[in-house]
C-alpha atoms as a PDB file:
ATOM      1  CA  UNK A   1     -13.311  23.423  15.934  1.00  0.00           C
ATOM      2  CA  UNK A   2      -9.510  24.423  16.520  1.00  0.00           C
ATOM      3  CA  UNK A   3      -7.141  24.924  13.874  1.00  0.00           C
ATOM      4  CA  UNK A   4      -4.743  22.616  15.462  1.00  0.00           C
ATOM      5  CA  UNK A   5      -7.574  20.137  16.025  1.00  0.00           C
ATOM      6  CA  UNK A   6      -8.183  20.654  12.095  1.00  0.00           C
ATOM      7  CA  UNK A   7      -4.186  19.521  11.389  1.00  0.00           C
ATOM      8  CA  UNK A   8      -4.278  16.548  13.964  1.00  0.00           C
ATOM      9  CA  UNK A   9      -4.286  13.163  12.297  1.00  0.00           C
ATOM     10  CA  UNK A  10      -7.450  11.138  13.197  1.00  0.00           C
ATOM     11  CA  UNK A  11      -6.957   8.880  16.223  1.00  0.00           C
ATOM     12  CA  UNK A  12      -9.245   5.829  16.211  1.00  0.00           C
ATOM     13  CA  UNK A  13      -9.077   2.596  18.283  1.00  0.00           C
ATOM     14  CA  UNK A  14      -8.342  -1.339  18.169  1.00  0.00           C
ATOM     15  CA  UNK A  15      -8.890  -3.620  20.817  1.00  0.00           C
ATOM     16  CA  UNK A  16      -7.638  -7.086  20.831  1.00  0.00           C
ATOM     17  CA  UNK A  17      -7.076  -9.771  23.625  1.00  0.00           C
ATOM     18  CA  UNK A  18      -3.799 -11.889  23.234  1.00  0.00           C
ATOM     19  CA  UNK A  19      -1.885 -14.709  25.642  1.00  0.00           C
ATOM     20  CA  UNK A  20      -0.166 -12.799  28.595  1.00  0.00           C
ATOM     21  CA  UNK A  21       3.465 -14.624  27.084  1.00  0.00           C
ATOM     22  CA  UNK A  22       2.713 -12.594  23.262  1.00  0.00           C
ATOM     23  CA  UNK A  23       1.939  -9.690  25.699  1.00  0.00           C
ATOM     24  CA  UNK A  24       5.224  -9.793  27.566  1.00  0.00           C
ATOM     25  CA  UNK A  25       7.265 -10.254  25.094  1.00  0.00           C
ATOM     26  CA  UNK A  26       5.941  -7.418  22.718  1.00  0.00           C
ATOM     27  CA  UNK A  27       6.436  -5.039  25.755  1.00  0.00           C
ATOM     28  CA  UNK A  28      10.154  -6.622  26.251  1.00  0.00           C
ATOM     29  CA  UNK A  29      10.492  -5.834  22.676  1.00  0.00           C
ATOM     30  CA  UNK A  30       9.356  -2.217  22.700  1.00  0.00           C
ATOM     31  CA  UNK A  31      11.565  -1.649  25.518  1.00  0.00           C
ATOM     32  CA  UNK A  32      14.424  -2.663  23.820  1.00  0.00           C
ATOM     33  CA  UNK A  33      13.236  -0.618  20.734  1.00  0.00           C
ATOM     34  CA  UNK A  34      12.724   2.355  22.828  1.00  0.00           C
ATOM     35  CA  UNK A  35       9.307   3.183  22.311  1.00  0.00           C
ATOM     36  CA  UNK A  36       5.867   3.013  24.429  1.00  0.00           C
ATOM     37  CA  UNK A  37       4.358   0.031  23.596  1.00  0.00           C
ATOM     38  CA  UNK A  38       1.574   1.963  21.971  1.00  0.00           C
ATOM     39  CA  UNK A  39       4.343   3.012  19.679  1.00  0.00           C
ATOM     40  CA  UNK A  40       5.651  -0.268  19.499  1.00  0.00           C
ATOM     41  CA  UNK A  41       2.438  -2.116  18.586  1.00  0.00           C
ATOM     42  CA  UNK A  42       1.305   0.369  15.867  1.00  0.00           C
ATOM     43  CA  UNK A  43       4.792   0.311  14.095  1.00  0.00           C
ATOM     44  CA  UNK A  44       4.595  -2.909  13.968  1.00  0.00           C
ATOM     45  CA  UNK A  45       1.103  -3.488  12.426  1.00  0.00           C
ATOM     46  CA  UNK A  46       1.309  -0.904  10.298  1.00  0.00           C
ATOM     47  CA  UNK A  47       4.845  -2.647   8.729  1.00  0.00           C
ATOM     48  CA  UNK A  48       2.895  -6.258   8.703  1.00  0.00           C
ATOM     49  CA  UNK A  49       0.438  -4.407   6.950  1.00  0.00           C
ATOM     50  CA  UNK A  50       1.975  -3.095   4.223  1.00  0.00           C
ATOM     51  CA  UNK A  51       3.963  -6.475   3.273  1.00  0.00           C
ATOM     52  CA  UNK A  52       1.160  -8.151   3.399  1.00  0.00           C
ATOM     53  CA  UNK A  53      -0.496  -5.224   1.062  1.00  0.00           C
ATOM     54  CA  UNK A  54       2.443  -5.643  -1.073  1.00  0.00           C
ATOM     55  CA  UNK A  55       2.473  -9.281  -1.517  1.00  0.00           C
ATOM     56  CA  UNK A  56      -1.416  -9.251  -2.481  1.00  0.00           C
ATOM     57  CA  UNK A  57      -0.750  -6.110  -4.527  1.00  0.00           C
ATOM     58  CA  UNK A  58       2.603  -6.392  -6.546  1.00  0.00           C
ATOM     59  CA  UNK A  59       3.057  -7.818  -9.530  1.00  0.00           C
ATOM     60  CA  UNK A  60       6.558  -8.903  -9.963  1.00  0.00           C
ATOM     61  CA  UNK A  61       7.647  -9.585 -13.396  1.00  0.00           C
ATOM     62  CA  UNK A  62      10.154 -12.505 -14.582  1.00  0.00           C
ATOM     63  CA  UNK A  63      13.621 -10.717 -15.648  1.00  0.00           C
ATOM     64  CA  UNK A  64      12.034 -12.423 -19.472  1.00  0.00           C
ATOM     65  CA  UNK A  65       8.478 -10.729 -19.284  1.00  0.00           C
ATOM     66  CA  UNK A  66      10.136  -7.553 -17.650  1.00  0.00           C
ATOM     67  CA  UNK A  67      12.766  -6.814 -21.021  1.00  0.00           C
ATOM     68  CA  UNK A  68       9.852  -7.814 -22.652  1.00  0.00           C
ATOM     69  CA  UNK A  69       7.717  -5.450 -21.037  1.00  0.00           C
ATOM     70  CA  UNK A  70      10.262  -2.536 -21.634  1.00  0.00           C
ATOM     71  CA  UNK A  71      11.129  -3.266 -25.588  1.00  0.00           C
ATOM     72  CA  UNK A  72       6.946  -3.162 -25.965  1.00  0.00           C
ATOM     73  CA  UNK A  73       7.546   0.193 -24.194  1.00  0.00           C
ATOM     74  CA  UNK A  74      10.242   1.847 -26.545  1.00  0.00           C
ATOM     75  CA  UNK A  75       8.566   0.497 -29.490  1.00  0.00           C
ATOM     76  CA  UNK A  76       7.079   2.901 -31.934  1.00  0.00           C
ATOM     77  CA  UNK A  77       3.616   0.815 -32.493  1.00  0.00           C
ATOM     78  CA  UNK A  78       0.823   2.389 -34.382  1.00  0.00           C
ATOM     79  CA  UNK A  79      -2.219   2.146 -31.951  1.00  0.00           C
ATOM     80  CA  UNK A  80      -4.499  -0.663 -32.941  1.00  0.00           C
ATOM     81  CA  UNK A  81      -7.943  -0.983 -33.936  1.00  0.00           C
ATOM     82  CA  UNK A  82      -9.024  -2.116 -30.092  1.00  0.00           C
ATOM     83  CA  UNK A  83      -6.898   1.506 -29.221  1.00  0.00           C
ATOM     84  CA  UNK A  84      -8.964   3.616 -31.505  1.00  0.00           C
ATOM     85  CA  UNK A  85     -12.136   2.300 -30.393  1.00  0.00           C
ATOM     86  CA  UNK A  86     -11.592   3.158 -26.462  1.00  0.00           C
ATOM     87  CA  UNK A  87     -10.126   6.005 -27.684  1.00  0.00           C
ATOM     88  CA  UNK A  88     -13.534   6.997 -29.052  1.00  0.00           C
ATOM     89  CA  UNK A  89     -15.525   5.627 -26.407  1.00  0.00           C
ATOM     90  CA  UNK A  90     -13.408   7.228 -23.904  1.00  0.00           C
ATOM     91  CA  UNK A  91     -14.454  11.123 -26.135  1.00  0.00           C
ATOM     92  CA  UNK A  92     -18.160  10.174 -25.750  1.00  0.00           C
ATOM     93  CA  UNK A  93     -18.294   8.990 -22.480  1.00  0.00           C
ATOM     94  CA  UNK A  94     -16.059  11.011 -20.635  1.00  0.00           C
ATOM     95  CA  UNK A  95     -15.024  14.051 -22.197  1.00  0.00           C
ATOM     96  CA  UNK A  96     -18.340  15.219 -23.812  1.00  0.00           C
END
């Protein structure tokens, strides 16, 4: 194997039937965008992909939980007793 076949990003496929009117206007689209339609088409998903991703993933906080959140972070707390146990368990299991 090549080195530049070694720094290539892996190229795989998707195939997908839509109506010929979705089809026409996503190529009208990536025409006016400027790109192949390849290009087009993968920018898109990719974007769709991550909101979606973000949605299902993100946790957004009330502006009430989120100063709560951040006064529980400056606070100087002592850990607690549930701390000091994982704390332990964590030394047995993982670092011996």
């Amino acid at each position: 194997m090549s080195v530049g076949t070694l720094s290539k990003t892996k190229i795989d496929r998707m195939h997908f039937r839509l109506p010929k009117a979705v089809k026409d206007r996503v190529e009208k689209a990536a025409l006016a965008s400027g790109q192949t339609l390849t290009d087009f088409a993968v920018s898109v998903l990719a974007s769709s992909a991550d909101r979606v991703l973000e949605q299902q993933y993100a946790t957004t906080l009330s502006d009430r939980d989120r100063d709560r959140l951040l006064r529980l972070l400056d606070a100087d707390a002592k850990p607690g007793k549930a701390l000091k146990q994982a704390q332990k368990m964590h030394k047995k299991l993982i670092i011996e």
